[in-house]
Protein backbone atom coordinates (compact mmCIF):
# COMPACT_ATOMS: atom_id res chain seq x y z
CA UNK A 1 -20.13 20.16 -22.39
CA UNK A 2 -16.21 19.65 -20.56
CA UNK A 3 -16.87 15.58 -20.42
CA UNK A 4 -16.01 13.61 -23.93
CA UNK A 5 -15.77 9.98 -23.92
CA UNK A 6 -13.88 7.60 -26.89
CA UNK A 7 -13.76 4.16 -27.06
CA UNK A 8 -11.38 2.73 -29.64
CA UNK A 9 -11.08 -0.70 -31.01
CA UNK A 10 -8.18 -2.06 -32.55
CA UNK A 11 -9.34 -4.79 -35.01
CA UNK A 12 -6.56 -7.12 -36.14
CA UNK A 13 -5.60 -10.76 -37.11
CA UNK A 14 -2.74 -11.90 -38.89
CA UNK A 15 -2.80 -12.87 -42.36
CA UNK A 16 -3.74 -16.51 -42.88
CA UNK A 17 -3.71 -16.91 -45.95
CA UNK A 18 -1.49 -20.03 -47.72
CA UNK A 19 0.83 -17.98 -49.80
CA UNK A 20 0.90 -20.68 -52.32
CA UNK A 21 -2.68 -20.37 -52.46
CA UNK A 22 -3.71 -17.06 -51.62
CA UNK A 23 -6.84 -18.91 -49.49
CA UNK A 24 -6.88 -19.35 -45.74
CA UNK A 25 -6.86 -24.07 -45.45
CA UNK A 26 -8.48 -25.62 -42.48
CA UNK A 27 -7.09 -24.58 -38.96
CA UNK A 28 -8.03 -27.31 -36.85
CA UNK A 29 -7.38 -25.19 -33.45
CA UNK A 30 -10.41 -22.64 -35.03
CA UNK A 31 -13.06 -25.78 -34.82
CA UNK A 32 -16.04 -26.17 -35.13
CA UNK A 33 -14.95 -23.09 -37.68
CA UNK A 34 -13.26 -23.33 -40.75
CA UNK A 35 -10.55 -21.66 -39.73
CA UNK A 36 -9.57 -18.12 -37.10
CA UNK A 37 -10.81 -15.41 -39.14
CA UNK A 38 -14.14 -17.41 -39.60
CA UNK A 39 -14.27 -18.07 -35.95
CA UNK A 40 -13.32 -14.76 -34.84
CA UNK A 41 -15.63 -12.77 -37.22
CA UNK A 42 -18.61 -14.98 -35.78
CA UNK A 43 -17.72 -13.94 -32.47
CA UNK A 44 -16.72 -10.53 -32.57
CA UNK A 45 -16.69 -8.74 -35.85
CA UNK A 46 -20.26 -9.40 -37.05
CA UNK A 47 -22.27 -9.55 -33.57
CA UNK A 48 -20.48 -5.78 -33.28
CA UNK A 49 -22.66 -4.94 -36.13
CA UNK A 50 -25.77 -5.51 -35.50
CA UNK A 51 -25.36 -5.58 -31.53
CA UNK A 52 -28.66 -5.92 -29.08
CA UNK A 53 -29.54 -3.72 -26.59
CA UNK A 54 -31.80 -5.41 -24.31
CA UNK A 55 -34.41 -3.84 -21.95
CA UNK A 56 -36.89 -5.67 -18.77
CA UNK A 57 -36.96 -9.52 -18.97
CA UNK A 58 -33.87 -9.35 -21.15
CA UNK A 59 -36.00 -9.02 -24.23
CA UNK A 60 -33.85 -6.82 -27.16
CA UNK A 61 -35.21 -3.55 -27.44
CA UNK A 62 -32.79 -1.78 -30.42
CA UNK A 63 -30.13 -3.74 -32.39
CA UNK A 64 -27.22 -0.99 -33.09
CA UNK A 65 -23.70 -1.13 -35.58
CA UNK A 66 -21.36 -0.47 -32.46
CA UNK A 67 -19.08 0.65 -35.13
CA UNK A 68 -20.87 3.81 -35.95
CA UNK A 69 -20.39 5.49 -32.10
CA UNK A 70 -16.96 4.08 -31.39
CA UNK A 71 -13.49 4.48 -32.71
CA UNK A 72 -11.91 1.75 -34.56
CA UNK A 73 -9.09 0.40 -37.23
CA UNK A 74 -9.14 -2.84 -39.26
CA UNK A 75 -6.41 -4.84 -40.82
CA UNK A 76 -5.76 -4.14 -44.25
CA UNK A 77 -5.56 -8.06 -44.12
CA UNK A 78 -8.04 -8.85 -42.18
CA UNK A 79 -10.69 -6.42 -44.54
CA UNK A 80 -8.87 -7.95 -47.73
CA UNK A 81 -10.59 -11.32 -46.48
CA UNK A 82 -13.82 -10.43 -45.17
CA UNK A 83 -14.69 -8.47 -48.76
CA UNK A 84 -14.54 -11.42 -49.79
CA UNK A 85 -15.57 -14.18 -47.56
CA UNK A 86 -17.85 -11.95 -44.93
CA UNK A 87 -19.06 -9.67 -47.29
CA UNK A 88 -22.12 -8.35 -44.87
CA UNK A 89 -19.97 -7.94 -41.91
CA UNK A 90 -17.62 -5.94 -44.65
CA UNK A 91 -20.42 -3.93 -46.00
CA UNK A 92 -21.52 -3.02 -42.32
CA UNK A 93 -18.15 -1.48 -41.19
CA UNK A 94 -18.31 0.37 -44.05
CA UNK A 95 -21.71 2.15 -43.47
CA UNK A 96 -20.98 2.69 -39.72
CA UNK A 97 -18.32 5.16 -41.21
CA UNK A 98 -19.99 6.80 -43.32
CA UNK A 99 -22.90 7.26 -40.33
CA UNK A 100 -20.02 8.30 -38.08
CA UNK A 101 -19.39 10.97 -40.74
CA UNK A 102 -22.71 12.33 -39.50
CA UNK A 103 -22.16 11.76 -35.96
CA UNK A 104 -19.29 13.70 -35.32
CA UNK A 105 -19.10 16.86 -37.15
CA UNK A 106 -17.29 15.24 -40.54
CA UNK A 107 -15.18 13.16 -39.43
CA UNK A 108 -15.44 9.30 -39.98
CA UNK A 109 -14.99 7.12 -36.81
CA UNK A 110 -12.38 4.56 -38.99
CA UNK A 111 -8.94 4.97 -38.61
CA UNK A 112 -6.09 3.06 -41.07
CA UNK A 113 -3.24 0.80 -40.07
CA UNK A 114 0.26 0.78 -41.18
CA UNK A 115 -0.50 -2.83 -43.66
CA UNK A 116 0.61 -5.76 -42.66
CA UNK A 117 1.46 -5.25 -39.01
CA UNK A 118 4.92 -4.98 -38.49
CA UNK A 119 7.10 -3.33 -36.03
CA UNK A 120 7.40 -0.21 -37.54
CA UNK A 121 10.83 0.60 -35.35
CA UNK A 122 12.11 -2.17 -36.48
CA UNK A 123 11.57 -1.95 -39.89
CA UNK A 124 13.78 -0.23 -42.47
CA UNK A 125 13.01 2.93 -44.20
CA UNK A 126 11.67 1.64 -47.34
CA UNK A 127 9.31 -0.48 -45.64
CA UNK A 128 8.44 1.80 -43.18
CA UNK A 129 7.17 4.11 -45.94
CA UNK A 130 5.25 0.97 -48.05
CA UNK A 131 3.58 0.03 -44.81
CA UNK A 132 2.11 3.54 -44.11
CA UNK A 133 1.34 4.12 -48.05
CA UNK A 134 -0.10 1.08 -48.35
CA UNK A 135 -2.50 1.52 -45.29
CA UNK A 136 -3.37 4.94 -46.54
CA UNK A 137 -3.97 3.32 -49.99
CA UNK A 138 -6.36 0.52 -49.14
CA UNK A 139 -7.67 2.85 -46.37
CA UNK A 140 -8.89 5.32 -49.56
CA UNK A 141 -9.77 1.93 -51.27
CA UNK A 142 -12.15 0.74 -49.19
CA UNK A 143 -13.38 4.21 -46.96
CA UNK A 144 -13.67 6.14 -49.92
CA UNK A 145 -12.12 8.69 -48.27
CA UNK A 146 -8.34 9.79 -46.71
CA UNK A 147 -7.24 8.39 -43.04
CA UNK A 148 -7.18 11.08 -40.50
CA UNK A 149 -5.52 8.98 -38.22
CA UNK A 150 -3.71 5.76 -38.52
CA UNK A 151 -3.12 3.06 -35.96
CA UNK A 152 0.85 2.20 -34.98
CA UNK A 153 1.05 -1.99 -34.69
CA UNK A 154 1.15 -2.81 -30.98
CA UNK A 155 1.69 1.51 -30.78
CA UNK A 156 5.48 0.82 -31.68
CA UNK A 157 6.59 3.81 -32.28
CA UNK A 158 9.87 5.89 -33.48
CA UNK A 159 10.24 9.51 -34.85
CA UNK A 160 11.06 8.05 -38.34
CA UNK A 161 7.86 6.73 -38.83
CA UNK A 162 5.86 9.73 -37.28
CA UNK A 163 7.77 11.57 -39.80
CA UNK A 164 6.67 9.23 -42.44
CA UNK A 165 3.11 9.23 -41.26
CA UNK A 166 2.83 13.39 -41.12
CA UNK A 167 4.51 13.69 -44.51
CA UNK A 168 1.46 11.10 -46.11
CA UNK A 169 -1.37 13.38 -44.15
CA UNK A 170 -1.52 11.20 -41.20
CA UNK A 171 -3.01 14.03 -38.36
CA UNK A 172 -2.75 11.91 -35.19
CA UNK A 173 -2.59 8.70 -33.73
CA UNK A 174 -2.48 6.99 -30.26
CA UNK A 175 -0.33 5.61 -27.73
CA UNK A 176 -0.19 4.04 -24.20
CA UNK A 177 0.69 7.00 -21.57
CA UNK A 178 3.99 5.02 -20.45
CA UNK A 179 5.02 6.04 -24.20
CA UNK A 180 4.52 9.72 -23.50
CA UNK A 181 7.94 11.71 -23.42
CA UNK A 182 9.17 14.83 -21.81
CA UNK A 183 6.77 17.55 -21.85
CA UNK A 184 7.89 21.02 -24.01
CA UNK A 185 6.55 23.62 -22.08
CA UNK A 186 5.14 26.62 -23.53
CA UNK A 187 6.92 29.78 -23.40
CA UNK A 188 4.30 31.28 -20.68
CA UNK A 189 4.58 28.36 -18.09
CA UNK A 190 8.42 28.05 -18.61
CA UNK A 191 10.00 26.82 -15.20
CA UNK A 192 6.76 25.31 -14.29
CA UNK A 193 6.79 21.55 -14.14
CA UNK A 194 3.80 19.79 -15.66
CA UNK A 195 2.99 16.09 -15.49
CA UNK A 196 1.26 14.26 -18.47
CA UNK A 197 -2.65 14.54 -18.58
CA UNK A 198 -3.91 11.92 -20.84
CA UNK A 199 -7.12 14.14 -20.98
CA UNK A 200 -5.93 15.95 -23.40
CA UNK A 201 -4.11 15.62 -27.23
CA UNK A 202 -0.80 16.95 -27.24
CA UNK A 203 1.65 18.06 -30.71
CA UNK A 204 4.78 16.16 -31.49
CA UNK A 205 7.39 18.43 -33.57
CA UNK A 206 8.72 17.11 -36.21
CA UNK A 207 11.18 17.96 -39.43
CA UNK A 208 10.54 20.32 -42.33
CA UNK A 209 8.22 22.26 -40.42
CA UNK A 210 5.80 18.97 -40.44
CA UNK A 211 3.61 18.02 -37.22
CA UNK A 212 1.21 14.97 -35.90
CA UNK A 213 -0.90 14.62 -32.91
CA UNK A 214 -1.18 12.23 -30.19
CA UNK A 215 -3.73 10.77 -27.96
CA UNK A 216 -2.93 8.99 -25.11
CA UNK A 217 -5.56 6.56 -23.67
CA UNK A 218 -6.24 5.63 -20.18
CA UNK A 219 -3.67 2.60 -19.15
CA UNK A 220 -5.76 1.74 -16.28
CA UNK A 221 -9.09 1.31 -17.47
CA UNK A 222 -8.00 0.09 -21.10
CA UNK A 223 -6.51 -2.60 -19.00
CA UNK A 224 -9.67 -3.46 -16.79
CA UNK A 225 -11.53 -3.65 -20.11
CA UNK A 226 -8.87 -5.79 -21.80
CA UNK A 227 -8.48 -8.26 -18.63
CA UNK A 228 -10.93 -8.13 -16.19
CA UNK A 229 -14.63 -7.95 -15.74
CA UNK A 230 -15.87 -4.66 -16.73
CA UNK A 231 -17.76 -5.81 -19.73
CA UNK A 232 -20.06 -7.64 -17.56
CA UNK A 233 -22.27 -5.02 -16.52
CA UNK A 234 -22.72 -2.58 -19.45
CA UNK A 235 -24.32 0.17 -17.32
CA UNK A 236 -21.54 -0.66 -14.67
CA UNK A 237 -19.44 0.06 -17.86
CA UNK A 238 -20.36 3.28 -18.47
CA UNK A 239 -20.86 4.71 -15.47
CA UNK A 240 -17.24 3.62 -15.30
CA UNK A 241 -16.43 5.92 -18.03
CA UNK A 242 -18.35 8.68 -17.27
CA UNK A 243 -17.42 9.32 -13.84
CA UNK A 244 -13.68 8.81 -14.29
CA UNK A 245 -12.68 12.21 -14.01
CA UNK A 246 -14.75 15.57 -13.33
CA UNK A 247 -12.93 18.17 -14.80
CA UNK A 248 -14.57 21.63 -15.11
CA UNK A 249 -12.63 22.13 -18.61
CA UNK A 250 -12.99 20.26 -21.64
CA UNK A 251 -11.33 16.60 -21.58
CA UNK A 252 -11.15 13.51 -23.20
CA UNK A 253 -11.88 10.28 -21.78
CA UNK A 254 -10.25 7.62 -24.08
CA UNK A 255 -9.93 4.05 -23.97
CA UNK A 256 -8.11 1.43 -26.47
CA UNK A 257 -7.94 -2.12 -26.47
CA UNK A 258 -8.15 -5.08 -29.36
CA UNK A 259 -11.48 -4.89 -30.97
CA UNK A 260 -11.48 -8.47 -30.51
CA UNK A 261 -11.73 -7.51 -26.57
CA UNK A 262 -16.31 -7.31 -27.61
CA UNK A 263 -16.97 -10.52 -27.80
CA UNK A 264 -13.91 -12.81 -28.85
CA UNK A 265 -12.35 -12.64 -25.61
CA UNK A 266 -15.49 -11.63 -23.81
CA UNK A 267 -18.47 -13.18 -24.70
CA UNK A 268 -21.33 -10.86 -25.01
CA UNK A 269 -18.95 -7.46 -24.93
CA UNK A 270 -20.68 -6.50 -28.33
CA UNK A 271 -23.95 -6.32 -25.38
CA UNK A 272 -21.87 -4.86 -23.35
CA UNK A 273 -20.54 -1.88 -25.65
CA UNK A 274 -23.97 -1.20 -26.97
CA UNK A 275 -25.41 -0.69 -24.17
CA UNK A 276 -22.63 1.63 -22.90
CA UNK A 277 -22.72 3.41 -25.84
CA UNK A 278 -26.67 4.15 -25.51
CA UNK A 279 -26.07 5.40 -21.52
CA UNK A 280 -23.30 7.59 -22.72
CA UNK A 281 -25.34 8.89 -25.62
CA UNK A 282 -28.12 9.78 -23.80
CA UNK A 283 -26.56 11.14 -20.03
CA UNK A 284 -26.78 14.67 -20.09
CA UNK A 285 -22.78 15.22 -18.53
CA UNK A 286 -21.07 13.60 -21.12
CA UNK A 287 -20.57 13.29 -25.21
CA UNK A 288 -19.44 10.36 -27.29
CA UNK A 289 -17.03 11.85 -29.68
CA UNK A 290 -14.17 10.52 -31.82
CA UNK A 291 -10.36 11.64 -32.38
CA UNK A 292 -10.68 13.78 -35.03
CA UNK A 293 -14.02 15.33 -34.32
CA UNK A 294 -12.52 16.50 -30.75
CA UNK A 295 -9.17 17.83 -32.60
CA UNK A 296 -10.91 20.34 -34.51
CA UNK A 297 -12.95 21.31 -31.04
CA UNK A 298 -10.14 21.12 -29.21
CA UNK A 299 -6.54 21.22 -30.58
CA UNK A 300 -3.55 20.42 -28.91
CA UNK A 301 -1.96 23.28 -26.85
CA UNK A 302 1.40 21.73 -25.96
CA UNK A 303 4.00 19.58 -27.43
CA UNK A 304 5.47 16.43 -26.09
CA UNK A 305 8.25 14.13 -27.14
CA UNK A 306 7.71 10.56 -27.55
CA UNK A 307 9.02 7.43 -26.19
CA UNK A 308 11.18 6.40 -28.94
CA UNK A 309 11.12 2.41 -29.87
CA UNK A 310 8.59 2.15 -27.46
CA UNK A 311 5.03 -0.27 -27.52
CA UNK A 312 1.83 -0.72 -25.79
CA UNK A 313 2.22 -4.55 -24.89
CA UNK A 314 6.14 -4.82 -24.17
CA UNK A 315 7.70 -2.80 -20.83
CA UNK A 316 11.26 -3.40 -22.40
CA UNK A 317 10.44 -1.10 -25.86
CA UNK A 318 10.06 -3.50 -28.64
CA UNK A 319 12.23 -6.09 -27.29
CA UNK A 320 9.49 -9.05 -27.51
CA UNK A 321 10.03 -8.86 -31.09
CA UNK A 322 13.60 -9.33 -31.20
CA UNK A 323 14.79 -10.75 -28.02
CA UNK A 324 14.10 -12.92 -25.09
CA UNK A 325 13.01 -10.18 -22.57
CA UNK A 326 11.15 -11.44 -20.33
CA UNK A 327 7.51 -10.70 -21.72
CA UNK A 328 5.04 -13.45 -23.23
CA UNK A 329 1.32 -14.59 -22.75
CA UNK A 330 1.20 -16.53 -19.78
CA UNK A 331 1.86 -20.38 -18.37
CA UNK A 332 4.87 -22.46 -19.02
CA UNK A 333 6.76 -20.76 -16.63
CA UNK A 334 9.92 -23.01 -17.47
CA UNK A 335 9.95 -21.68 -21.40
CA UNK A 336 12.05 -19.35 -22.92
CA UNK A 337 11.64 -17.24 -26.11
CA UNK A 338 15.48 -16.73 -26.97
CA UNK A 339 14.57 -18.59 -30.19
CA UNK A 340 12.89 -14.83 -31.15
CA UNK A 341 16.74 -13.53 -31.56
CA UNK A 342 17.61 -16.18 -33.69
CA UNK A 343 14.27 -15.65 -36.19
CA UNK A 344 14.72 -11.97 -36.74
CA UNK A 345 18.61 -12.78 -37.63
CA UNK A 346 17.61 -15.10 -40.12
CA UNK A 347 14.55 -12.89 -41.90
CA UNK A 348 16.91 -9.99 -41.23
CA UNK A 349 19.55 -12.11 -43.71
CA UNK A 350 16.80 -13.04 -45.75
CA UNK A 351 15.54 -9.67 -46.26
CA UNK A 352 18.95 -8.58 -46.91
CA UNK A 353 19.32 -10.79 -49.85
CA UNK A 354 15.88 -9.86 -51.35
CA UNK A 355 16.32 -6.49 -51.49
CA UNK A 356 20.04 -6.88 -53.10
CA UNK A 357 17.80 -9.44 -55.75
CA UNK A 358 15.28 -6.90 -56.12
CA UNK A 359 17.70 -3.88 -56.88
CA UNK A 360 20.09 -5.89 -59.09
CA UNK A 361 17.59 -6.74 -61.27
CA UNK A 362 14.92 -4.60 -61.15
CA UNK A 363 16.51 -1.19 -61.74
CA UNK A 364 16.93 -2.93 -65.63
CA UNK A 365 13.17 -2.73 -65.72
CA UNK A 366 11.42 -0.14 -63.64
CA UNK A 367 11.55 3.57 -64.05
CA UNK A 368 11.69 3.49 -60.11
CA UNK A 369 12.46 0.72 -57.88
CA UNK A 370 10.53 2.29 -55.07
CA UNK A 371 8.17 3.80 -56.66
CA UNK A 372 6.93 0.49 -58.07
CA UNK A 373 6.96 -1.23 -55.21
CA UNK A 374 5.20 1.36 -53.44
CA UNK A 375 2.42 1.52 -56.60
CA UNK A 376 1.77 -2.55 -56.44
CA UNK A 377 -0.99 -1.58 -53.98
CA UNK A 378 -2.99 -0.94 -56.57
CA UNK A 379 -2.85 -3.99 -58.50
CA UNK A 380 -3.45 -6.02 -54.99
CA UNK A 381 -6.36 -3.99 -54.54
CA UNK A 382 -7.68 -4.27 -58.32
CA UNK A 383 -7.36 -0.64 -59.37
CA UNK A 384 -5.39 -1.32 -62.30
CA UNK A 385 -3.96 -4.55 -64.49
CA UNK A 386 -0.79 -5.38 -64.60
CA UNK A 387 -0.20 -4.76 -68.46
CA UNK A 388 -1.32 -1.08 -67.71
CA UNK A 389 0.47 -0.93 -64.15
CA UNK A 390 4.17 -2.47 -66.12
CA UNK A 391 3.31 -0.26 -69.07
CA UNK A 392 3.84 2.77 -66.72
CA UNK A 393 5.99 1.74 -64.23
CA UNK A 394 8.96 0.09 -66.81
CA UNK A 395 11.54 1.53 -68.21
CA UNK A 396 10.65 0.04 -71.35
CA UNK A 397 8.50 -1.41 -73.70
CA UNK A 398 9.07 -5.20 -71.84
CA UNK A 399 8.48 -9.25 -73.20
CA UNK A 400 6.29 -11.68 -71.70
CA UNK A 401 9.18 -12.96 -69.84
CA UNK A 402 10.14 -9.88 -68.27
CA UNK A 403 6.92 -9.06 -67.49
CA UNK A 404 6.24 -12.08 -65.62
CA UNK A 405 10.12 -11.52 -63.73
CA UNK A 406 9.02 -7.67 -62.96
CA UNK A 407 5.72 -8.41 -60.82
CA UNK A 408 7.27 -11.97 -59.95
CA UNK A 409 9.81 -9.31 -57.93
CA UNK A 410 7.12 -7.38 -56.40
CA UNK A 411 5.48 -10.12 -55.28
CA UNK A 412 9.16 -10.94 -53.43
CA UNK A 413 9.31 -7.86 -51.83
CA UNK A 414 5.27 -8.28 -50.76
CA UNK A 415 6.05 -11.70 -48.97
CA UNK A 416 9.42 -10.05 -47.14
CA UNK A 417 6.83 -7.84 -45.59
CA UNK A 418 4.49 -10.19 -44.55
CA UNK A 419 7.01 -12.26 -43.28
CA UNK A 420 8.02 -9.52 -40.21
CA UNK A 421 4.15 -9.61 -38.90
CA UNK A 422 4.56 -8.91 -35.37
CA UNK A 423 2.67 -11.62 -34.25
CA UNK A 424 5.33 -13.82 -34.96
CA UNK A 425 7.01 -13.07 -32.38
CA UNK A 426 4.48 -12.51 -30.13
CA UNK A 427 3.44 -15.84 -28.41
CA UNK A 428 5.80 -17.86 -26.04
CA UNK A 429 6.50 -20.55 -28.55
CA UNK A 430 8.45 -20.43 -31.89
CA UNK A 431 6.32 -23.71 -33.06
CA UNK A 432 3.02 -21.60 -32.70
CA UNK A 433 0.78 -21.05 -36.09
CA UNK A 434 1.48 -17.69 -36.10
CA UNK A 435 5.49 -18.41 -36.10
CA UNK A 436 4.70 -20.58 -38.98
CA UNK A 437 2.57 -18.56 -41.23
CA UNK A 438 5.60 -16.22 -41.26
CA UNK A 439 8.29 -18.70 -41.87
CA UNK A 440 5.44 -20.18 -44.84
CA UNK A 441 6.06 -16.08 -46.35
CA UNK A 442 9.48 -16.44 -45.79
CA UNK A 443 9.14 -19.99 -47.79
CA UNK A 444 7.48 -18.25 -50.83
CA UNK A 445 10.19 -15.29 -50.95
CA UNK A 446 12.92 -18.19 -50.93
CA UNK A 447 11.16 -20.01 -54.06
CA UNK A 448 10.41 -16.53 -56.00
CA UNK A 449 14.16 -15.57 -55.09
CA UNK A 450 15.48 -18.96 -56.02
CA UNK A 451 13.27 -18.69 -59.48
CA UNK A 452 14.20 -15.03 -60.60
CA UNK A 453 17.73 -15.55 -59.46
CA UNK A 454 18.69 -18.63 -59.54
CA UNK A 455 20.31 -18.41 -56.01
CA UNK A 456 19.56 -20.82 -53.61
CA UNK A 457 18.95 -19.27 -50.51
CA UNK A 458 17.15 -21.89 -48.75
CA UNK A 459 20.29 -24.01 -47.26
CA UNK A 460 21.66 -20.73 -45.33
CA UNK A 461 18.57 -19.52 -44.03
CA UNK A 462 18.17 -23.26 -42.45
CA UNK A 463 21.39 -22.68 -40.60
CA UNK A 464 20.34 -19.77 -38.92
CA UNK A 465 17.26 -21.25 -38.34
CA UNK A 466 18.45 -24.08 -36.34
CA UNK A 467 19.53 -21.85 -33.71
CA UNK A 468 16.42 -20.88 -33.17
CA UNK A 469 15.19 -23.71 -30.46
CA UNK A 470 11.62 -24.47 -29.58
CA UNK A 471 10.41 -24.91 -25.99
CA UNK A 472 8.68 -28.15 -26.95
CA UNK A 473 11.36 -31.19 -27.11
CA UNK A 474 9.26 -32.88 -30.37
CA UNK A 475 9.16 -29.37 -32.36
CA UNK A 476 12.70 -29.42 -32.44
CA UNK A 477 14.50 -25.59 -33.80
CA UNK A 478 13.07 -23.38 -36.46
CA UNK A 479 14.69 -25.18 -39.42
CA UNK A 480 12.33 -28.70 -38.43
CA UNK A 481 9.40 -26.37 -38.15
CA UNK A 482 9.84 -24.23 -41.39
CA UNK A 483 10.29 -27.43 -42.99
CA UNK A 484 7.32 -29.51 -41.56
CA UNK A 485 5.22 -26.03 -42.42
CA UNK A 486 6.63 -25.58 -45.72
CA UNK A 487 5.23 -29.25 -46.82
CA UNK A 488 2.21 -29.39 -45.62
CA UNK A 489 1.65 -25.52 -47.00
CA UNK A 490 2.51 -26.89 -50.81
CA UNK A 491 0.60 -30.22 -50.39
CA UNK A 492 -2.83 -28.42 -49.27
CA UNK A 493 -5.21 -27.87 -51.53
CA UNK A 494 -7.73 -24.66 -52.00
CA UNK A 495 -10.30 -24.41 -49.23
């Protein structure tokens, strides 16, 4: 068998959640669903587990978990809520990887994601290493198992965080082929000139002797999948796949898009996937595999460099997240997004003054600033309580006071994460709710600051928020719209 085929789904939505609250309230734009997650996981993330194949006179014939013969990664976020409020959708994802287990050779089909979505280049050190502990943490949590691979937010990527990734176990993960680097030949085929072949997995060097693997999926097809109409035709699909490349040696057919791609954005892709999946399964020529299963058949032979700071959905690095550069989701032609400049100054500053908060006053009461921080995954996740979690964290025997101003400071540095989700930036608007669910986290780390402190931070961060101009003349800057979001956020009530 030369022909292997993987389709990977990248499973994602922002946190929702009213951080005064801790519960996603009414989204209005979701209707007739309570609110995005709801709508989305109606769409998409539950018809993908019990998908229908369907035979003559369009009568089902097998009902499948698509999740057991694909490749996929979920939100930390996004799982957080559907334990709880999808529970059978949850439950589902979880069996398909322990039946992928089966299916390939030991290795699980689920990969983990760095936790709340930020741009990892971007992001400092400390939070760099959080993110990827934290996704390796609730990964465990939930999998009952370690990540083989973990999924890179929009594939930003930048040797620091490979580095942080290989130290934690990470083995591989995956990237668009315009985020491939120069080729390192190997000493035999020195002076020969070799192009990229996204066929294959390829080694990317690292320090202290440490390693991690890359995949690179097709661009081409991922982006038929993603935009076009190749999900109307399942069998179309597949033969798609299949005949893609003949090789005589062993390759790798790969393919990566949002998850949301089966049946959110097209309706009837969980159809569509099933009943590529089946044809695949059953044509003699090729094998569905996953990423790790064909790394232990076929490890890489070369090494590559990367394309540092690059992405899969920005042509300018990661400039959408920081800059006006030219890339955004379609109509309006006469809108701008310099207002994204203006948003990561002010976070930036706000960060800035949380961390000096948190290390002023923490280092009086934990053993390990960093170590705590890194550790309050397991009280999020309800390993531990937070008597027993203080109790071996602190430096000391603490009061009910201090107790209440240690994990009141770790639930600071929590909401400065969440506040840099990418998606943020993303959209062409700075009024969008996605904009405003992470000014609402920058909101709660300005009141915990403000009440551990007793520095008002609130006034400056408006000021840089005002340069921050909306598109839309009645929106105003970002200071009007973190405002406008802030009250309605502390006048909702629980959903």
């Amino acid at each position: 068998m030369n022909r292997f085929v993987c389709i990977h789904g990248h499973f994602y939505q922002p946190p929702r959640e009213n951080p005064w609250l801790e519960s996603i309230t009414l989204q209005e734009s979701a209707h007739p669903f309570h609110d995005w997650n709801e709508r989305i996981n109606a769409e998409c993330y539950a018809p993908n587990t019990q998908a229908q194949i369907l035979g003559e006179k369009d009568s089902a014939i097998k009902t499948v978990n698509n999740y057991s013969r694909m490749s996929f990664d979920f939100g930390p976020t996004l799982l957080s809520w559907m334990e709880s409020k999808a529970p059978d959708t949850y439950q589902a994802i979880l069996d398909a990887d322990a039946v992928s287990l089966k299916n390939f050779s030991g290795h699980g089909s689920a990969m983990a994601q760095c936790y709340s979505h930020m741009i990892m280049p971007l992001a400092n050190s400390q939070d760099k290493y959080t993110q990827v502990y934290w996704g390796i943490r609730d990964f465990e949590f939930r999998f009952k198992r370690l990540p083989e691979g973990m999924w890179l937010p929009e594939t930003a990527v930048d040797l620091e965080t490979l580095q942080i990734m290989a130290d934690q176990g990470i083995r591989f993960t995956i990237l668009a082929p315009h985020q491939a680097g120069k080729l390192l030949a190997n000493a035999e085929k020195l002076g020969k000139k070799e192009e990229l072949d996204i066929y294959r997995p390829y080694r990317i060097r690292l320090q202290a002797g440490k390693s991690i693997d890359v995949f690179f999926y097709n661009g081409s097809l991922s982006q038929s999948l993603a935009f076009e109409n190749l999900l109307q035709d399942g069998k179309y699909f597949a033969e798609k796949l299949i005949q893609t490349d003949l090789k005589n040696t062993p390759h790798l057919l790969s393919i990566a898009t949002d998850g949301e791609t089966y049946g959110h954005h097209h309706k009837f892709g969980d159809m569509a996937l099933a009943f590529a999946l089946q044809y695949i399964d059953d044509h003699v020529d090729a094998q569905l595999t996953n990423y790790a299963e064909y790394l232990e058949k076929f490890p890489p032979e070369q090494e590559i460099e990367i394309g540092e700071r690059t992405s899969w959905s920005c042509t300018h690095g990661v400039a959408r997240w920081s800059i006006h550069c030219g890339c955004h989701t379609g109509g309006h032609p006469n809108w701008n997004q310099h207002w994204r400049a203006p948003l990561r100054h002010a976070l930036d500053w706000l960060q800035c003054r949380v961390d000096s908060i948190y290390t002023g006053l923490g280092t009086d009461l934990f053993k390990d600033l960093w170590q705590a921080r890194n550790l309050y995954i397991n009280i999020r996740l309800n390993q531990c309580d937070r008597d027993s979690f203080l109790a071996e964290q602190s430096r000391r025997v603490l009061e009910k006071p201090e107790k209440v101003a240690a994990i009141n400071l770790l639930e600071l540095q929590r909401h400065s994460m969440l506040m840099y989700t990418s998606c943020g930036w993303f959209f062409n608007d700075i009024s969008g709710i996605e904009t405003e669910q992470i000014l609402l986290y920058a909101g709660r780390a300005l009141q915990l600051a403000e009440d551990i402190s007793g520095d008002s931070l609130e006034p400056h961060f408006l000021r840089l928020l005002e340069l921050a101009k909306s598109n839309i003349s009645g929106k105003g800057n970002g200071a009007q719209i973190y405002q406008s979001a802030i009250k309605i956020a502390t006048m909702e009530e629980p959903a």
